[in-house]
C-alpha atoms as a PDB file:
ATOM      1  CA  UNK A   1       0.000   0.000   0.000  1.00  0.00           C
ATOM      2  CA  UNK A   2       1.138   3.135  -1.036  1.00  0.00           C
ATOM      3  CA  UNK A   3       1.859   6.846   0.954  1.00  0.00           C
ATOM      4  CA  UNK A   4      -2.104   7.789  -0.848  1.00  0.00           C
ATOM      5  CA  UNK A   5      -4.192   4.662  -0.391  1.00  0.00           C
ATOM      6  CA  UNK A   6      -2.748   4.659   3.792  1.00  0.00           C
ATOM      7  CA  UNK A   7      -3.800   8.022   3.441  1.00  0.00           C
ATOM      8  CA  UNK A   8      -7.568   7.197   2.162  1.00  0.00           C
ATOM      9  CA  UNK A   9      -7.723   4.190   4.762  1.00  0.00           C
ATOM     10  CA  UNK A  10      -6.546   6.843   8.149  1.00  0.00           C
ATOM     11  CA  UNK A  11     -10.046   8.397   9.871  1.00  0.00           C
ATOM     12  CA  UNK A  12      -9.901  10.740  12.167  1.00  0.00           C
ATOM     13  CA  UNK A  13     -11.930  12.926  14.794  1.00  0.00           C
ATOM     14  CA  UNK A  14     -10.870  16.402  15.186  1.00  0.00           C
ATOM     15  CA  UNK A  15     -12.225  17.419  18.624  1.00  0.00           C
ATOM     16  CA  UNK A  16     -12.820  21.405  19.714  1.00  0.00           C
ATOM     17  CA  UNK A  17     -11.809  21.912  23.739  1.00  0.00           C
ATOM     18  CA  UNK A  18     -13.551  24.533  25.642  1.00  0.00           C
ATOM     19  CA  UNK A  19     -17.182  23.602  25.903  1.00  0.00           C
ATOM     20  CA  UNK A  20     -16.976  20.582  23.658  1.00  0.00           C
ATOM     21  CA  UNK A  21     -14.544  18.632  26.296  1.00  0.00           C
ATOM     22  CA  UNK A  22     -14.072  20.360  29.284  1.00  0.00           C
ATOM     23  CA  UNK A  23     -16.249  22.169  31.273  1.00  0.00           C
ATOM     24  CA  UNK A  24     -14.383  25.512  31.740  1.00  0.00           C
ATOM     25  CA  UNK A  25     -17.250  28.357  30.258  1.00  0.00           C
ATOM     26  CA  UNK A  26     -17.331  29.642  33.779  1.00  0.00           C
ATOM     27  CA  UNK A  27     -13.768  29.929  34.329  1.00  0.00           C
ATOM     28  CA  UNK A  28     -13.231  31.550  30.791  1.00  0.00           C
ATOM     29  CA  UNK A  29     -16.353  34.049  31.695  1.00  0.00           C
ATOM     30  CA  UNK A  30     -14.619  34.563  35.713  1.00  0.00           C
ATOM     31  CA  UNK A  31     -11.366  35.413  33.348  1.00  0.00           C
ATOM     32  CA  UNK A  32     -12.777  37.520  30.627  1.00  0.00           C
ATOM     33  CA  UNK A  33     -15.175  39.718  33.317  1.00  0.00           C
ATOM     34  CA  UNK A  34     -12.245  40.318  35.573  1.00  0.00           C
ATOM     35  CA  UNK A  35      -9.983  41.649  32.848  1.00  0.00           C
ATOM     36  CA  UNK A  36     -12.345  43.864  30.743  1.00  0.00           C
ATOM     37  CA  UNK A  37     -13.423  44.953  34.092  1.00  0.00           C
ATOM     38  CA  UNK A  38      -9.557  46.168  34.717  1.00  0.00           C
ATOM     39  CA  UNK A  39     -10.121  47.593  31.502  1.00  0.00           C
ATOM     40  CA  UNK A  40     -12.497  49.586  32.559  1.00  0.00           C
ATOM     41  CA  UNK A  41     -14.722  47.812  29.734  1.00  0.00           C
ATOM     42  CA  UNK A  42     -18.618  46.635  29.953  1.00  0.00           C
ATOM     43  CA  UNK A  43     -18.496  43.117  28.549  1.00  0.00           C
ATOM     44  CA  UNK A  44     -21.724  41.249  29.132  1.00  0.00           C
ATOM     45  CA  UNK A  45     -22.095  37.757  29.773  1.00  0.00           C
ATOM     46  CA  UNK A  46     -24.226  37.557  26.343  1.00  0.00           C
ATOM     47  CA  UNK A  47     -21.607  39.333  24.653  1.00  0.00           C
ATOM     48  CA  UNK A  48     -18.872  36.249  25.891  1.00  0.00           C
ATOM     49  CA  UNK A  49     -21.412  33.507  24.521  1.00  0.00           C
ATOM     50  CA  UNK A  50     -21.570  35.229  21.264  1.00  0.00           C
ATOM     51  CA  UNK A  51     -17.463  35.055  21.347  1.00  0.00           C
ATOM     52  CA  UNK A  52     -17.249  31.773  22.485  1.00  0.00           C
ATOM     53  CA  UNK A  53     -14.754  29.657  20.033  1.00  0.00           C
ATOM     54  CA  UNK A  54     -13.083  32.649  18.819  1.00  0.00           C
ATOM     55  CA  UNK A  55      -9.228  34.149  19.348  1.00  0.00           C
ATOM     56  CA  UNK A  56      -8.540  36.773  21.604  1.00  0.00           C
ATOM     57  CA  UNK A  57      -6.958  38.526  18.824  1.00  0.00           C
ATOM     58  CA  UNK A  58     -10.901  38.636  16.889  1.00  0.00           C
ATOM     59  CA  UNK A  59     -13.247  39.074  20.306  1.00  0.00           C
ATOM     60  CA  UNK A  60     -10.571  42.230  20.951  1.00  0.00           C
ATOM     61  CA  UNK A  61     -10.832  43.892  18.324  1.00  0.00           C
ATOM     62  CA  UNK A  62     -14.490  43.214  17.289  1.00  0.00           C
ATOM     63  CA  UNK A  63     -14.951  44.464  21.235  1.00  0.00           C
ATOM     64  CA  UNK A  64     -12.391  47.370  21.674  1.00  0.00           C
ATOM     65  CA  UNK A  65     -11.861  48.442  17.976  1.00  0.00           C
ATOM     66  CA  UNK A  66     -10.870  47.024  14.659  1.00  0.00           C
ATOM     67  CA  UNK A  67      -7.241  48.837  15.179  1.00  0.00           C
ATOM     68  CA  UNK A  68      -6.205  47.962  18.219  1.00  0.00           C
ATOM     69  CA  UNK A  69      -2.491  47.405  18.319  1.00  0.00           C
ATOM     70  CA  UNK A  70      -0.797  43.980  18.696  1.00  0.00           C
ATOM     71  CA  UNK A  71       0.976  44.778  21.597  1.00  0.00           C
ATOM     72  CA  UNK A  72      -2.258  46.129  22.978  1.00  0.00           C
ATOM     73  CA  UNK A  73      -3.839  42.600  21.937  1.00  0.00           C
ATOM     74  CA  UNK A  74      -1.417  40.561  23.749  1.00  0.00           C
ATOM     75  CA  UNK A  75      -1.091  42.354  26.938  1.00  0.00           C
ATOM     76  CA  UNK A  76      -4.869  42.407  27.943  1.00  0.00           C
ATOM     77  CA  UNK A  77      -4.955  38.104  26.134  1.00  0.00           C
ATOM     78  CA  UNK A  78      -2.064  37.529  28.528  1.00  0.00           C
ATOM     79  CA  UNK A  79      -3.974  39.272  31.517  1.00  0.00           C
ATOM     80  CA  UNK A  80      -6.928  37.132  30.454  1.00  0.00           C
ATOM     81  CA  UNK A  81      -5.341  34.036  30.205  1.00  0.00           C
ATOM     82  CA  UNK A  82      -3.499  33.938  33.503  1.00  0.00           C
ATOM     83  CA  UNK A  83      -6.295  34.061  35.163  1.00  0.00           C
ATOM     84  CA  UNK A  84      -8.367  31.108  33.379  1.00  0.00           C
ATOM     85  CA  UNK A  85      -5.141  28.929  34.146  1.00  0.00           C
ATOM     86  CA  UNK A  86      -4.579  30.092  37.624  1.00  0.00           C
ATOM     87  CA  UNK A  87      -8.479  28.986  38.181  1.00  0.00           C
ATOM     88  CA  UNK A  88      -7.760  25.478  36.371  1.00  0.00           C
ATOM     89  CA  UNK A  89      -4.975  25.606  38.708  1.00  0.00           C
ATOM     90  CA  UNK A  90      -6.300  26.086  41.872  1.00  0.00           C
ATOM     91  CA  UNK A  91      -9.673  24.799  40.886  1.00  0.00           C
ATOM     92  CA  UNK A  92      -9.374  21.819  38.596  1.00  0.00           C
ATOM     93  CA  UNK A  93     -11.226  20.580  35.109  1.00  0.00           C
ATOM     94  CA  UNK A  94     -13.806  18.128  34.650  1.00  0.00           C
ATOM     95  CA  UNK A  95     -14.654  16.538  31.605  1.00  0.00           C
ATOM     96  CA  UNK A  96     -18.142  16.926  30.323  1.00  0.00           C
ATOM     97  CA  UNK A  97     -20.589  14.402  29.955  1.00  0.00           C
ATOM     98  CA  UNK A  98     -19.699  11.431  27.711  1.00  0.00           C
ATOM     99  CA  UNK A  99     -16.322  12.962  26.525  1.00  0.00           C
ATOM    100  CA  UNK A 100     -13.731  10.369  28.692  1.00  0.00           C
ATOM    101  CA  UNK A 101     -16.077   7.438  27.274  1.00  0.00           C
ATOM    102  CA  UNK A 102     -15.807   8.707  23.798  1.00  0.00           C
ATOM    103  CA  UNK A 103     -11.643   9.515  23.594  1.00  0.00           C
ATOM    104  CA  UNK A 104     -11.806   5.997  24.891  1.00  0.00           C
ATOM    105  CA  UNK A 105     -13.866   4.051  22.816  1.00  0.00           C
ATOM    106  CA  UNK A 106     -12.446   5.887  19.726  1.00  0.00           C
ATOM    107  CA  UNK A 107      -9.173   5.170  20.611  1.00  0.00           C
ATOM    108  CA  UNK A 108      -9.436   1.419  21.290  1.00  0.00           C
ATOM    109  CA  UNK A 109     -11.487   1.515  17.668  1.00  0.00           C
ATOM    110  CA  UNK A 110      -8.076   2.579  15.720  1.00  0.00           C
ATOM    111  CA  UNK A 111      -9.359   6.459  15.184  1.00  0.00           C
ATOM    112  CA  UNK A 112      -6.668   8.989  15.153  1.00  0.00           C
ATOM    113  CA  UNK A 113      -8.021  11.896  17.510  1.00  0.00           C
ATOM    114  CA  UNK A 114      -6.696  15.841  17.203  1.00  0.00           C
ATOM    115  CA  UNK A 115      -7.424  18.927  19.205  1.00  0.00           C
ATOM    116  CA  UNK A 116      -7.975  21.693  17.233  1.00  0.00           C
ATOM    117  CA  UNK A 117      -8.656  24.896  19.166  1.00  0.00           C
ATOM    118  CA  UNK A 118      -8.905  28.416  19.133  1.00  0.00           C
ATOM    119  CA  UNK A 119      -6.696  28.260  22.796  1.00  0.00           C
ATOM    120  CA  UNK A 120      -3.605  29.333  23.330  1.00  0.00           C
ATOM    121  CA  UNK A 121      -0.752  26.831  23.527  1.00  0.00           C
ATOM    122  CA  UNK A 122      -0.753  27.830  27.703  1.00  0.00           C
ATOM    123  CA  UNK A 123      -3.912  26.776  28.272  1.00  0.00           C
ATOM    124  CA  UNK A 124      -3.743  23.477  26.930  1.00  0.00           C
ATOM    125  CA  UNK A 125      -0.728  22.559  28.621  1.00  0.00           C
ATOM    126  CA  UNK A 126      -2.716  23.810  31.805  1.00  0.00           C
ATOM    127  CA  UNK A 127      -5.633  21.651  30.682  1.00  0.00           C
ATOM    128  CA  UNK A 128      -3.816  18.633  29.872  1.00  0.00           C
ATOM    129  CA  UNK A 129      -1.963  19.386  32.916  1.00  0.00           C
ATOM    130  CA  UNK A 130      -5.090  18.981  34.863  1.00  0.00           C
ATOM    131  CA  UNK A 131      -6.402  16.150  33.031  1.00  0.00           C
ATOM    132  CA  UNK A 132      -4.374  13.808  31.512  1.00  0.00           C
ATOM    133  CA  UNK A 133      -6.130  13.863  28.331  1.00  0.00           C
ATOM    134  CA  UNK A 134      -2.684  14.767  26.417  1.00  0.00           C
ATOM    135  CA  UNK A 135      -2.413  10.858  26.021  1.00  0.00           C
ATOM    136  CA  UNK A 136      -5.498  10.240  23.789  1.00  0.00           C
ATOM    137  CA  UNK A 137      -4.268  13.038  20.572  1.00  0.00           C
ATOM    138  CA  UNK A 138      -1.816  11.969  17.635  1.00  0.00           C
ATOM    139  CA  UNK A 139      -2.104  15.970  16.838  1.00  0.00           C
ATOM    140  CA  UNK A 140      -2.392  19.067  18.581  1.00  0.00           C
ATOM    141  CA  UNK A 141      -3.107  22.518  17.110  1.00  0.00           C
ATOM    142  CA  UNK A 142      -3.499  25.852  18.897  1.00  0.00           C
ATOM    143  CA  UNK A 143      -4.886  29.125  17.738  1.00  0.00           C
ATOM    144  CA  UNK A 144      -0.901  31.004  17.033  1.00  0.00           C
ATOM    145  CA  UNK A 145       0.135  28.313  15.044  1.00  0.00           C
ATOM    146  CA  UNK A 146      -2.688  29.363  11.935  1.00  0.00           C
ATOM    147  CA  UNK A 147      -3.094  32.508  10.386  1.00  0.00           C
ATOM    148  CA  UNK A 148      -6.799  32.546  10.660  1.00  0.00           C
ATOM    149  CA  UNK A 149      -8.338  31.561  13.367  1.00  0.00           C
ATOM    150  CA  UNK A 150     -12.282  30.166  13.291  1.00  0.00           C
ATOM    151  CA  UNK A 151     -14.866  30.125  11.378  1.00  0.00           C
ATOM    152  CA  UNK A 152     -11.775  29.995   9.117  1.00  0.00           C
ATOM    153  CA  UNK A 153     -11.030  26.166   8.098  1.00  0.00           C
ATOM    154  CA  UNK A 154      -6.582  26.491   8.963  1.00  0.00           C
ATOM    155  CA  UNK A 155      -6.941  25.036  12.179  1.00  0.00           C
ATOM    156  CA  UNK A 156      -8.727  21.544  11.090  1.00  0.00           C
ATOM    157  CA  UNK A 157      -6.847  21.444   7.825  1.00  0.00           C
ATOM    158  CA  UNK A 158      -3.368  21.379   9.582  1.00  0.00           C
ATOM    159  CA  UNK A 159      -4.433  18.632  12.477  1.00  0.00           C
ATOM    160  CA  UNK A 160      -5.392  16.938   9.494  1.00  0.00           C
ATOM    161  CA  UNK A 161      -2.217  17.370   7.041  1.00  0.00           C
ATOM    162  CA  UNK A 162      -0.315  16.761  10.522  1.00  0.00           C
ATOM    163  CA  UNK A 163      -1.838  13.553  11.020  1.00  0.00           C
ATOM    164  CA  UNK A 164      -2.034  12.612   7.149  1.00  0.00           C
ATOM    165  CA  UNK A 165      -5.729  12.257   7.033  1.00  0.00           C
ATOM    166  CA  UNK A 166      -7.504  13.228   4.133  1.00  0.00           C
ATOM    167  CA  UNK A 167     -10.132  16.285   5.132  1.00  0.00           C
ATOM    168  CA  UNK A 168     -13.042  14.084   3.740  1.00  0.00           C
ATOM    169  CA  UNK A 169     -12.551  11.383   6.603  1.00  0.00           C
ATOM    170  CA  UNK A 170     -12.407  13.424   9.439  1.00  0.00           C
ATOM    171  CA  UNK A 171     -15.077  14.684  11.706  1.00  0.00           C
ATOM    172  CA  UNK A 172     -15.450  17.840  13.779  1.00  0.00           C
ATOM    173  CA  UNK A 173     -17.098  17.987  16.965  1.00  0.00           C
ATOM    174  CA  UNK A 174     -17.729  21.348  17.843  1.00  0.00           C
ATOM    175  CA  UNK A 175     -19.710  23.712  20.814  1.00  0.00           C
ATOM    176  CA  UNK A 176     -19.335  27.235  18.954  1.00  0.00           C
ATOM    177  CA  UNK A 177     -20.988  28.017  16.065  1.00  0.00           C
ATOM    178  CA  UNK A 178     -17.257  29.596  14.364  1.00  0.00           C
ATOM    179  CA  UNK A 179     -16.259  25.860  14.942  1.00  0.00           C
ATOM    180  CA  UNK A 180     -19.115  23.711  13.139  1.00  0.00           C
ATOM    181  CA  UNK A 181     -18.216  26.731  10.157  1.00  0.00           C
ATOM    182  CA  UNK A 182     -15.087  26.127  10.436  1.00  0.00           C
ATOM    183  CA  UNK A 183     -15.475  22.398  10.084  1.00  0.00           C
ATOM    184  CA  UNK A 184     -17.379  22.451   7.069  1.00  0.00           C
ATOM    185  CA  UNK A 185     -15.073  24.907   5.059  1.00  0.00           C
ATOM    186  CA  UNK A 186     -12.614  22.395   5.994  1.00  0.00           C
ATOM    187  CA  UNK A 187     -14.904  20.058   3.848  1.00  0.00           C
ATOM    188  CA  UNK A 188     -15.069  18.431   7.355  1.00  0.00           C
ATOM    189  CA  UNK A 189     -18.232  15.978   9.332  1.00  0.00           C
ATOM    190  CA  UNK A 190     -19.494  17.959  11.814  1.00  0.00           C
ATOM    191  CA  UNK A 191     -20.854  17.366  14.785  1.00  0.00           C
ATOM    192  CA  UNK A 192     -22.529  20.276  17.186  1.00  0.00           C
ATOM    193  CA  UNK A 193     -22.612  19.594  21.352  1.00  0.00           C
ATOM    194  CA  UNK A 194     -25.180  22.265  22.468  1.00  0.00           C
ATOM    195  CA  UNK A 195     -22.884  22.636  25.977  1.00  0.00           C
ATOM    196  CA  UNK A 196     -22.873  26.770  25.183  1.00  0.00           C
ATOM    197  CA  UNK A 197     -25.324  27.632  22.163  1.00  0.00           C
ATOM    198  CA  UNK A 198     -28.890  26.813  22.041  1.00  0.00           C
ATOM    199  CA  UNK A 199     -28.626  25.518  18.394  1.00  0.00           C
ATOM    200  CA  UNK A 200     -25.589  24.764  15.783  1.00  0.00           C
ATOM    201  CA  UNK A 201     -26.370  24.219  11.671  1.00  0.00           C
ATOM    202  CA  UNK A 202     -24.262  20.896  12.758  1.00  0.00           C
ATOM    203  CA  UNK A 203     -24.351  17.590  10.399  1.00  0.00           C
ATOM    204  CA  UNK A 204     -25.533  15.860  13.493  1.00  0.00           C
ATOM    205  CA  UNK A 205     -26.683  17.834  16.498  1.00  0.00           C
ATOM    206  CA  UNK A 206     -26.440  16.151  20.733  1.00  0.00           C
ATOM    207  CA  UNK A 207     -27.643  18.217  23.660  1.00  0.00           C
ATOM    208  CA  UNK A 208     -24.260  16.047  25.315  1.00  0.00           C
ATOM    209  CA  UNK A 209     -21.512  13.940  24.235  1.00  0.00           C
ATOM    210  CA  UNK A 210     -23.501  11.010  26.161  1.00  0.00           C
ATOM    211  CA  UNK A 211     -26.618  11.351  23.509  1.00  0.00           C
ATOM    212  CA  UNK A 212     -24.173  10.395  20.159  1.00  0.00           C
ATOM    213  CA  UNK A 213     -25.901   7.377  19.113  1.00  0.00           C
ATOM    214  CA  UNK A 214     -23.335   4.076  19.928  1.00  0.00           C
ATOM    215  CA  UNK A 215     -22.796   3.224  16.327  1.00  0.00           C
ATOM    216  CA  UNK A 216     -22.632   7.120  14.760  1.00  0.00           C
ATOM    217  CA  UNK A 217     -18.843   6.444  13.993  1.00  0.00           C
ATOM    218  CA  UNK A 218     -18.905   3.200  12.943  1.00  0.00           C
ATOM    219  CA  UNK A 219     -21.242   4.464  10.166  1.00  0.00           C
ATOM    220  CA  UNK A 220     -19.167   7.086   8.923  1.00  0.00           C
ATOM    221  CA  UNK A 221     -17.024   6.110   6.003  1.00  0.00           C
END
Protein backbone atom coordinates (compact mmCIF):
# COMPACT_ATOMS: atom_id res chain seq x y z
CA UNK A 1 0.00 0.00 0.00
CA UNK A 2 1.14 3.13 -1.04
CA UNK A 3 1.86 6.85 0.95
CA UNK A 4 -2.10 7.79 -0.85
CA UNK A 5 -4.19 4.66 -0.39
CA UNK A 6 -2.75 4.66 3.79
CA UNK A 7 -3.80 8.02 3.44
CA UNK A 8 -7.57 7.20 2.16
CA UNK A 9 -7.72 4.19 4.76
CA UNK A 10 -6.55 6.84 8.15
CA UNK A 11 -10.05 8.40 9.87
CA UNK A 12 -9.90 10.74 12.17
CA UNK A 13 -11.93 12.93 14.79
CA UNK A 14 -10.87 16.40 15.19
CA UNK A 15 -12.22 17.42 18.62
CA UNK A 16 -12.82 21.40 19.71
CA UNK A 17 -11.81 21.91 23.74
CA UNK A 18 -13.55 24.53 25.64
CA UNK A 19 -17.18 23.60 25.90
CA UNK A 20 -16.98 20.58 23.66
CA UNK A 21 -14.54 18.63 26.30
CA UNK A 22 -14.07 20.36 29.28
CA UNK A 23 -16.25 22.17 31.27
CA UNK A 24 -14.38 25.51 31.74
CA UNK A 25 -17.25 28.36 30.26
CA UNK A 26 -17.33 29.64 33.78
CA UNK A 27 -13.77 29.93 34.33
CA UNK A 28 -13.23 31.55 30.79
CA UNK A 29 -16.35 34.05 31.70
CA UNK A 30 -14.62 34.56 35.71
CA UNK A 31 -11.37 35.41 33.35
CA UNK A 32 -12.78 37.52 30.63
CA UNK A 33 -15.18 39.72 33.32
CA UNK A 34 -12.24 40.32 35.57
CA UNK A 35 -9.98 41.65 32.85
CA UNK A 36 -12.35 43.86 30.74
CA UNK A 37 -13.42 44.95 34.09
CA UNK A 38 -9.56 46.17 34.72
CA UNK A 39 -10.12 47.59 31.50
CA UNK A 40 -12.50 49.59 32.56
CA UNK A 41 -14.72 47.81 29.73
CA UNK A 42 -18.62 46.63 29.95
CA UNK A 43 -18.50 43.12 28.55
CA UNK A 44 -21.72 41.25 29.13
CA UNK A 45 -22.10 37.76 29.77
CA UNK A 46 -24.23 37.56 26.34
CA UNK A 47 -21.61 39.33 24.65
CA UNK A 48 -18.87 36.25 25.89
CA UNK A 49 -21.41 33.51 24.52
CA UNK A 50 -21.57 35.23 21.26
CA UNK A 51 -17.46 35.06 21.35
CA UNK A 52 -17.25 31.77 22.48
CA UNK A 53 -14.75 29.66 20.03
CA UNK A 54 -13.08 32.65 18.82
CA UNK A 55 -9.23 34.15 19.35
CA UNK A 56 -8.54 36.77 21.60
CA UNK A 57 -6.96 38.53 18.82
CA UNK A 58 -10.90 38.64 16.89
CA UNK A 59 -13.25 39.07 20.31
CA UNK A 60 -10.57 42.23 20.95
CA UNK A 61 -10.83 43.89 18.32
CA UNK A 62 -14.49 43.21 17.29
CA UNK A 63 -14.95 44.46 21.23
CA UNK A 64 -12.39 47.37 21.67
CA UNK A 65 -11.86 48.44 17.98
CA UNK A 66 -10.87 47.02 14.66
CA UNK A 67 -7.24 48.84 15.18
CA UNK A 68 -6.20 47.96 18.22
CA UNK A 69 -2.49 47.40 18.32
CA UNK A 70 -0.80 43.98 18.70
CA UNK A 71 0.98 44.78 21.60
CA UNK A 72 -2.26 46.13 22.98
CA UNK A 73 -3.84 42.60 21.94
CA UNK A 74 -1.42 40.56 23.75
CA UNK A 75 -1.09 42.35 26.94
CA UNK A 76 -4.87 42.41 27.94
CA UNK A 77 -4.95 38.10 26.13
CA UNK A 78 -2.06 37.53 28.53
CA UNK A 79 -3.97 39.27 31.52
CA UNK A 80 -6.93 37.13 30.45
CA UNK A 81 -5.34 34.04 30.20
CA UNK A 82 -3.50 33.94 33.50
CA UNK A 83 -6.29 34.06 35.16
CA UNK A 84 -8.37 31.11 33.38
CA UNK A 85 -5.14 28.93 34.15
CA UNK A 86 -4.58 30.09 37.62
CA UNK A 87 -8.48 28.99 38.18
CA UNK A 88 -7.76 25.48 36.37
CA UNK A 89 -4.97 25.61 38.71
CA UNK A 90 -6.30 26.09 41.87
CA UNK A 91 -9.67 24.80 40.89
CA UNK A 92 -9.37 21.82 38.60
CA UNK A 93 -11.23 20.58 35.11
CA UNK A 94 -13.81 18.13 34.65
CA UNK A 95 -14.65 16.54 31.60
CA UNK A 96 -18.14 16.93 30.32
CA UNK A 97 -20.59 14.40 29.96
CA UNK A 98 -19.70 11.43 27.71
CA UNK A 99 -16.32 12.96 26.52
CA UNK A 100 -13.73 10.37 28.69
CA UNK A 101 -16.08 7.44 27.27
CA UNK A 102 -15.81 8.71 23.80
CA UNK A 103 -11.64 9.52 23.59
CA UNK A 104 -11.81 6.00 24.89
CA UNK A 105 -13.87 4.05 22.82
CA UNK A 106 -12.45 5.89 19.73
CA UNK A 107 -9.17 5.17 20.61
CA UNK A 108 -9.44 1.42 21.29
CA UNK A 109 -11.49 1.52 17.67
CA UNK A 110 -8.08 2.58 15.72
CA UNK A 111 -9.36 6.46 15.18
CA UNK A 112 -6.67 8.99 15.15
CA UNK A 113 -8.02 11.90 17.51
CA UNK A 114 -6.70 15.84 17.20
CA UNK A 115 -7.42 18.93 19.21
CA UNK A 116 -7.98 21.69 17.23
CA UNK A 117 -8.66 24.90 19.17
CA UNK A 118 -8.91 28.42 19.13
CA UNK A 119 -6.70 28.26 22.80
CA UNK A 120 -3.60 29.33 23.33
CA UNK A 121 -0.75 26.83 23.53
CA UNK A 122 -0.75 27.83 27.70
CA UNK A 123 -3.91 26.78 28.27
CA UNK A 124 -3.74 23.48 26.93
CA UNK A 125 -0.73 22.56 28.62
CA UNK A 126 -2.72 23.81 31.81
CA UNK A 127 -5.63 21.65 30.68
CA UNK A 128 -3.82 18.63 29.87
CA UNK A 129 -1.96 19.39 32.92
CA UNK A 130 -5.09 18.98 34.86
CA UNK A 131 -6.40 16.15 33.03
CA UNK A 132 -4.37 13.81 31.51
CA UNK A 133 -6.13 13.86 28.33
CA UNK A 134 -2.68 14.77 26.42
CA UNK A 135 -2.41 10.86 26.02
CA UNK A 136 -5.50 10.24 23.79
CA UNK A 137 -4.27 13.04 20.57
CA UNK A 138 -1.82 11.97 17.63
CA UNK A 139 -2.10 15.97 16.84
CA UNK A 140 -2.39 19.07 18.58
CA UNK A 141 -3.11 22.52 17.11
CA UNK A 142 -3.50 25.85 18.90
CA UNK A 143 -4.89 29.13 17.74
CA UNK A 144 -0.90 31.00 17.03
CA UNK A 145 0.13 28.31 15.04
CA UNK A 146 -2.69 29.36 11.94
CA UNK A 147 -3.09 32.51 10.39
CA UNK A 148 -6.80 32.55 10.66
CA UNK A 149 -8.34 31.56 13.37
CA UNK A 150 -12.28 30.17 13.29
CA UNK A 151 -14.87 30.12 11.38
CA UNK A 152 -11.78 29.99 9.12
CA UNK A 153 -11.03 26.17 8.10
CA UNK A 154 -6.58 26.49 8.96
CA UNK A 155 -6.94 25.04 12.18
CA UNK A 156 -8.73 21.54 11.09
CA UNK A 157 -6.85 21.44 7.83
CA UNK A 158 -3.37 21.38 9.58
CA UNK A 159 -4.43 18.63 12.48
CA UNK A 160 -5.39 16.94 9.49
CA UNK A 161 -2.22 17.37 7.04
CA UNK A 162 -0.31 16.76 10.52
CA UNK A 163 -1.84 13.55 11.02
CA UNK A 164 -2.03 12.61 7.15
CA UNK A 165 -5.73 12.26 7.03
CA UNK A 166 -7.50 13.23 4.13
CA UNK A 167 -10.13 16.29 5.13
CA UNK A 168 -13.04 14.08 3.74
CA UNK A 169 -12.55 11.38 6.60
CA UNK A 170 -12.41 13.42 9.44
CA UNK A 171 -15.08 14.68 11.71
CA UNK A 172 -15.45 17.84 13.78
CA UNK A 173 -17.10 17.99 16.97
CA UNK A 174 -17.73 21.35 17.84
CA UNK A 175 -19.71 23.71 20.81
CA UNK A 176 -19.34 27.23 18.95
CA UNK A 177 -20.99 28.02 16.06
CA UNK A 178 -17.26 29.60 14.36
CA UNK A 179 -16.26 25.86 14.94
CA UNK A 180 -19.11 23.71 13.14
CA UNK A 181 -18.22 26.73 10.16
CA UNK A 182 -15.09 26.13 10.44
CA UNK A 183 -15.48 22.40 10.08
CA UNK A 184 -17.38 22.45 7.07
CA UNK A 185 -15.07 24.91 5.06
CA UNK A 186 -12.61 22.39 5.99
CA UNK A 187 -14.90 20.06 3.85
CA UNK A 188 -15.07 18.43 7.35
CA UNK A 189 -18.23 15.98 9.33
CA UNK A 190 -19.49 17.96 11.81
CA UNK A 191 -20.85 17.37 14.79
CA UNK A 192 -22.53 20.28 17.19
CA UNK A 193 -22.61 19.59 21.35
CA UNK A 194 -25.18 22.26 22.47
CA UNK A 195 -22.88 22.64 25.98
CA UNK A 196 -22.87 26.77 25.18
CA UNK A 197 -25.32 27.63 22.16
CA UNK A 198 -28.89 26.81 22.04
CA UNK A 199 -28.63 25.52 18.39
CA UNK A 200 -25.59 24.76 15.78
CA UNK A 201 -26.37 24.22 11.67
CA UNK A 202 -24.26 20.90 12.76
CA UNK A 203 -24.35 17.59 10.40
CA UNK A 204 -25.53 15.86 13.49
CA UNK A 205 -26.68 17.83 16.50
CA UNK A 206 -26.44 16.15 20.73
CA UNK A 207 -27.64 18.22 23.66
CA UNK A 208 -24.26 16.05 25.31
CA UNK A 209 -21.51 13.94 24.23
CA UNK A 210 -23.50 11.01 26.16
CA UNK A 211 -26.62 11.35 23.51
CA UNK A 212 -24.17 10.40 20.16
CA UNK A 213 -25.90 7.38 19.11
CA UNK A 214 -23.34 4.08 19.93
CA UNK A 215 -22.80 3.22 16.33
CA UNK A 216 -22.63 7.12 14.76
CA UNK A 217 -18.84 6.44 13.99
CA UNK A 218 -18.90 3.20 12.94
CA UNK A 219 -21.24 4.46 10.17
CA UNK A 220 -19.17 7.09 8.92
CA UNK A 221 -17.02 6.11 6.00
Amino acid sequence: MNHEQMKNQKKAVIWDLDGTLINSVEYHWAAWRGTMTAEGIAFTYEEFVADFGKRNDEILRHRLRPDLPDDEVARISLDKEERYRALVREQGLELLPGAARWLERLRAGGWLQALGTSAPRGNIDAVFAATGMDRFFDAVMSSEEVRQGKPAPDVFLVAAEKMGVEPARCIVIEDAPAGVEAGKRAGMRTVGVLTTHDELEADLVVATLNDLPEDFFRQQF
